[in-house]
PDB file of N, CA and C in Angstrom:
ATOM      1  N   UNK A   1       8.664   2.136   0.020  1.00  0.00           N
ATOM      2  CA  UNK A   1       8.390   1.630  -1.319  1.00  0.00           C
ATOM      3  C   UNK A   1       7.048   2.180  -1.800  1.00  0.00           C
ATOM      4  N   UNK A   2       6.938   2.517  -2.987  1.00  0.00           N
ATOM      5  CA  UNK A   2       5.823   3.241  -3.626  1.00  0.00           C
ATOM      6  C   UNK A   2       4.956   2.305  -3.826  1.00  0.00           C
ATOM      7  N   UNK A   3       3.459   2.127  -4.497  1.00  0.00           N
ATOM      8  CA  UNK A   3       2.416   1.399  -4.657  1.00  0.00           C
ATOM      9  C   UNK A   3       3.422   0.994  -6.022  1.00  0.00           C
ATOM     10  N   UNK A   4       3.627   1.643  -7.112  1.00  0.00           N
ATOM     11  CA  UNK A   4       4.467   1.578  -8.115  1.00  0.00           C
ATOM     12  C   UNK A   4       5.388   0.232  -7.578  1.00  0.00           C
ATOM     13  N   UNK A   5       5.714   0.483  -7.569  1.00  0.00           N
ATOM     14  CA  UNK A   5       6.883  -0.563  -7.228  1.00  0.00           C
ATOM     15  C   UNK A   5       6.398  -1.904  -6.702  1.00  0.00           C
ATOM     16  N   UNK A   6       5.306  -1.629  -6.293  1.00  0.00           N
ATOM     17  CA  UNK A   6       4.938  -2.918  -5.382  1.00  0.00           C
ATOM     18  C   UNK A   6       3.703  -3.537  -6.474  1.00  0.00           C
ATOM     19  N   UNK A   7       3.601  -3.050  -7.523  1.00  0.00           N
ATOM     20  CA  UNK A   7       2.451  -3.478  -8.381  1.00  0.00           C
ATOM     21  C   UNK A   7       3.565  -4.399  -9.026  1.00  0.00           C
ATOM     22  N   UNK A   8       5.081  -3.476  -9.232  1.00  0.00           N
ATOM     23  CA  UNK A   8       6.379  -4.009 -10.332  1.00  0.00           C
ATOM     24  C   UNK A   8       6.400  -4.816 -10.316  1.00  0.00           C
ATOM     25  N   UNK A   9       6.669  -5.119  -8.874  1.00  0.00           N
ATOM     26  CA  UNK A   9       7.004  -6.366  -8.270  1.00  0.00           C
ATOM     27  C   UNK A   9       6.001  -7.588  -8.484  1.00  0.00           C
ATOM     28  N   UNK A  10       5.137  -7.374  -8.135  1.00  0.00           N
ATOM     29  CA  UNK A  10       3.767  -8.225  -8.092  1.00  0.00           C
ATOM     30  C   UNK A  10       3.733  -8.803  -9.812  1.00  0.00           C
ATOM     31  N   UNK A  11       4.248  -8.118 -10.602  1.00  0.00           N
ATOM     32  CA  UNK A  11       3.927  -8.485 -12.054  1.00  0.00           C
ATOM     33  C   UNK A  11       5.135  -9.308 -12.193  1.00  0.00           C
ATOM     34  N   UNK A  12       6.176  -8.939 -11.660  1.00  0.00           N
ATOM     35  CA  UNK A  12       7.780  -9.708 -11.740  1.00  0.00           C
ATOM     36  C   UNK A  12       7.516 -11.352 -11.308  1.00  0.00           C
ATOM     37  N   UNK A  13       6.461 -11.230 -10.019  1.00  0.00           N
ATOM     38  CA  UNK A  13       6.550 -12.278  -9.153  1.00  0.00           C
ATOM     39  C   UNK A  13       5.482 -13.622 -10.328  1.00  0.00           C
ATOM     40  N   UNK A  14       4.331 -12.846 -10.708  1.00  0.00           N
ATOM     41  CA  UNK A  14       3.656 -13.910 -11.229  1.00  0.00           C
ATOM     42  C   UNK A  14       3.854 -14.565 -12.583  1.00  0.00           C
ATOM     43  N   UNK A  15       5.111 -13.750 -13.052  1.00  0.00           N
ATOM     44  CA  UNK A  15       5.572 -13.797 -14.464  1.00  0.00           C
ATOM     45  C   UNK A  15       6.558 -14.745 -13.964  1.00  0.00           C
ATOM     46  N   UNK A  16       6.748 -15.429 -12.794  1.00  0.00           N
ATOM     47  CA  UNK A  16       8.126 -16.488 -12.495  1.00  0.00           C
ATOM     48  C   UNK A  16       9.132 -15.729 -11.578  1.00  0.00           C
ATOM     49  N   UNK A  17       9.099 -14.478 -10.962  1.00  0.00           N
ATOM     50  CA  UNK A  17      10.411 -14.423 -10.559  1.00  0.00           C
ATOM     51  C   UNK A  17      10.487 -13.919  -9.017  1.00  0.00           C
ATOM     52  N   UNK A  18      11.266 -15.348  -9.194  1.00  0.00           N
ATOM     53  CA  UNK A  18      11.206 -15.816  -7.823  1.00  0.00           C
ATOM     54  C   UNK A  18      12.065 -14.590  -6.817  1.00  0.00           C
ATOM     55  N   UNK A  19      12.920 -14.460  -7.204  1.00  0.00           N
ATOM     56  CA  UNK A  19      13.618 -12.679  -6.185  1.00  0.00           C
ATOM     57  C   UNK A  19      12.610 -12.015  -5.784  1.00  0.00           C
ATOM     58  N   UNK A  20      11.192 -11.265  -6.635  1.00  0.00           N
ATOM     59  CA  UNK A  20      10.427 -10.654  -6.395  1.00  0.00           C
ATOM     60  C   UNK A  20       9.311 -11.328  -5.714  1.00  0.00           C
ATOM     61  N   UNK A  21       9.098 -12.493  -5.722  1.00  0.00           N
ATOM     62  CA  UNK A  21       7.955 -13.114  -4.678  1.00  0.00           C
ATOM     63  C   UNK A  21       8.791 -12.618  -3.432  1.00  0.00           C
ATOM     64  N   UNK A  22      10.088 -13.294  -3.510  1.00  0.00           N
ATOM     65  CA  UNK A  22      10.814 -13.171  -1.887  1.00  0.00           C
ATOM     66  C   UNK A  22      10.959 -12.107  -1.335  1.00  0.00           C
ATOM     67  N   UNK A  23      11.067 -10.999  -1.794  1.00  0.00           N
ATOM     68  CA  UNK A  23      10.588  -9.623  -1.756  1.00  0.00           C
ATOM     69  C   UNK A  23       9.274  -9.531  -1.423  1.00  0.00           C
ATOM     70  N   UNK A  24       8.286  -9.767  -1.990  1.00  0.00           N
ATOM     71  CA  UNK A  24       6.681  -9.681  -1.355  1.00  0.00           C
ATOM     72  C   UNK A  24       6.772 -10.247  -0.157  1.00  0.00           C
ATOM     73  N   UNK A  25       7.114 -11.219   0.250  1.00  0.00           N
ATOM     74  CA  UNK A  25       7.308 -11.889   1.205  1.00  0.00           C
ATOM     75  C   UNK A  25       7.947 -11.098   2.268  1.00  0.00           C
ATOM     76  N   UNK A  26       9.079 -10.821   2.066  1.00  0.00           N
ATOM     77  CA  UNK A  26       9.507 -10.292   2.704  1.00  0.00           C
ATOM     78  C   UNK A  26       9.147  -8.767   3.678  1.00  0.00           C
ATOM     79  N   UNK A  27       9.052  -7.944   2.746  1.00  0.00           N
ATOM     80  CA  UNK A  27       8.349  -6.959   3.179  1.00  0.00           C
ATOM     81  C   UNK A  27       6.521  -6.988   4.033  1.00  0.00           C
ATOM     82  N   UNK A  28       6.152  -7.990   3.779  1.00  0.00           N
ATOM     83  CA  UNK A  28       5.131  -8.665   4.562  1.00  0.00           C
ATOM     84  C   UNK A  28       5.362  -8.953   5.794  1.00  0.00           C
ATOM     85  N   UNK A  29       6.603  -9.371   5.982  1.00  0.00           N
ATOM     86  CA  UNK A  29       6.966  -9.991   7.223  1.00  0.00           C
ATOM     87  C   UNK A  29       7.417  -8.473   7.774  1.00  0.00           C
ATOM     88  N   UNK A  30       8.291  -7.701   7.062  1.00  0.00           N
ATOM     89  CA  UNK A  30       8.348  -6.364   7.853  1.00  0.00           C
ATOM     90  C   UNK A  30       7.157  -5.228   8.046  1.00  0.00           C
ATOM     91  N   UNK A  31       5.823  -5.818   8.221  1.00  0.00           N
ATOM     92  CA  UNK A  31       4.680  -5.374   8.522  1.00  0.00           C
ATOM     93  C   UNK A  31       3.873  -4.438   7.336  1.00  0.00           C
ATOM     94  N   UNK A  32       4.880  -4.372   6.044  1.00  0.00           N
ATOM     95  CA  UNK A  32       3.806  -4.019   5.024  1.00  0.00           C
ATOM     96  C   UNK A  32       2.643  -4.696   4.508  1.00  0.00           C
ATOM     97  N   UNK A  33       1.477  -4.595   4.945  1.00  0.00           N
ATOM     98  CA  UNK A  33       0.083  -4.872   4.658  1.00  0.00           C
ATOM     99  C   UNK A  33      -0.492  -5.359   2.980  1.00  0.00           C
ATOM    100  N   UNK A  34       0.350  -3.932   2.363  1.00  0.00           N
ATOM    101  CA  UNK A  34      -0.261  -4.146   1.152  1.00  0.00           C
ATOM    102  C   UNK A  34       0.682  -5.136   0.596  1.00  0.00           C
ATOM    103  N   UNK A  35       2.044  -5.160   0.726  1.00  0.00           N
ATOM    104  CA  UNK A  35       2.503  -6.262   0.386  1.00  0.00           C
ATOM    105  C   UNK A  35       1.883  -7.615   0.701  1.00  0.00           C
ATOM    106  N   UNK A  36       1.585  -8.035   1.618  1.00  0.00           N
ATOM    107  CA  UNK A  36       1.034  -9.142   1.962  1.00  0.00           C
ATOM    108  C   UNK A  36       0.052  -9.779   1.273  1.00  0.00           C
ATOM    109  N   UNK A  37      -0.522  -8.645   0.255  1.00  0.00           N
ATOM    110  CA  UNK A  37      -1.728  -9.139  -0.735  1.00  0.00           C
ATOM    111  C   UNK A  37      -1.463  -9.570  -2.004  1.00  0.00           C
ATOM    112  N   UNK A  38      -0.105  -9.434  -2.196  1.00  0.00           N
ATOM    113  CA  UNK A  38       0.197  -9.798  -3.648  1.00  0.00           C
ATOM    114  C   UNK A  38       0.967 -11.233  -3.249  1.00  0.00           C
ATOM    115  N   UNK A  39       1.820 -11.646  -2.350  1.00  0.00           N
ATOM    116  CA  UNK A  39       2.727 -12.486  -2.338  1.00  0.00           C
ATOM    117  C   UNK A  39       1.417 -13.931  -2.323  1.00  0.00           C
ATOM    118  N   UNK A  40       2.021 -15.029  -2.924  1.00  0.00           N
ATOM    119  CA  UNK A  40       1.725 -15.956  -3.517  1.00  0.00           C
ATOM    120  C   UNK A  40       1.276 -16.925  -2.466  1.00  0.00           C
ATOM    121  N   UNK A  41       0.477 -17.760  -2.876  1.00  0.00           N
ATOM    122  CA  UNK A  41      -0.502 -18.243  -1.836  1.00  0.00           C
ATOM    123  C   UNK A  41       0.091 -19.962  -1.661  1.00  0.00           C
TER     124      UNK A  41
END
């Protein structure tokens, strides 16, 4: 996944949508780092 995509996401997630938090999440748990910084606290 590109930084692109993971910013997408990050804007998807705080705008309400919940698919794309679970996605941050997710990919966090599969050891992406930078993901881990956007998903919701």
């Amino acid at each position: 996944m590109k930084q692109e995509d993971m910013a997408l996401l990050r804007d998807e997630c705080s705008d309400g949508n919940d698919r794309a938090c679970h996605t941050l999440e997710r990919l966090c748990e599969d050891g992406r780092d930078d993901a881990c910084q956007y998903t919701p606290t």
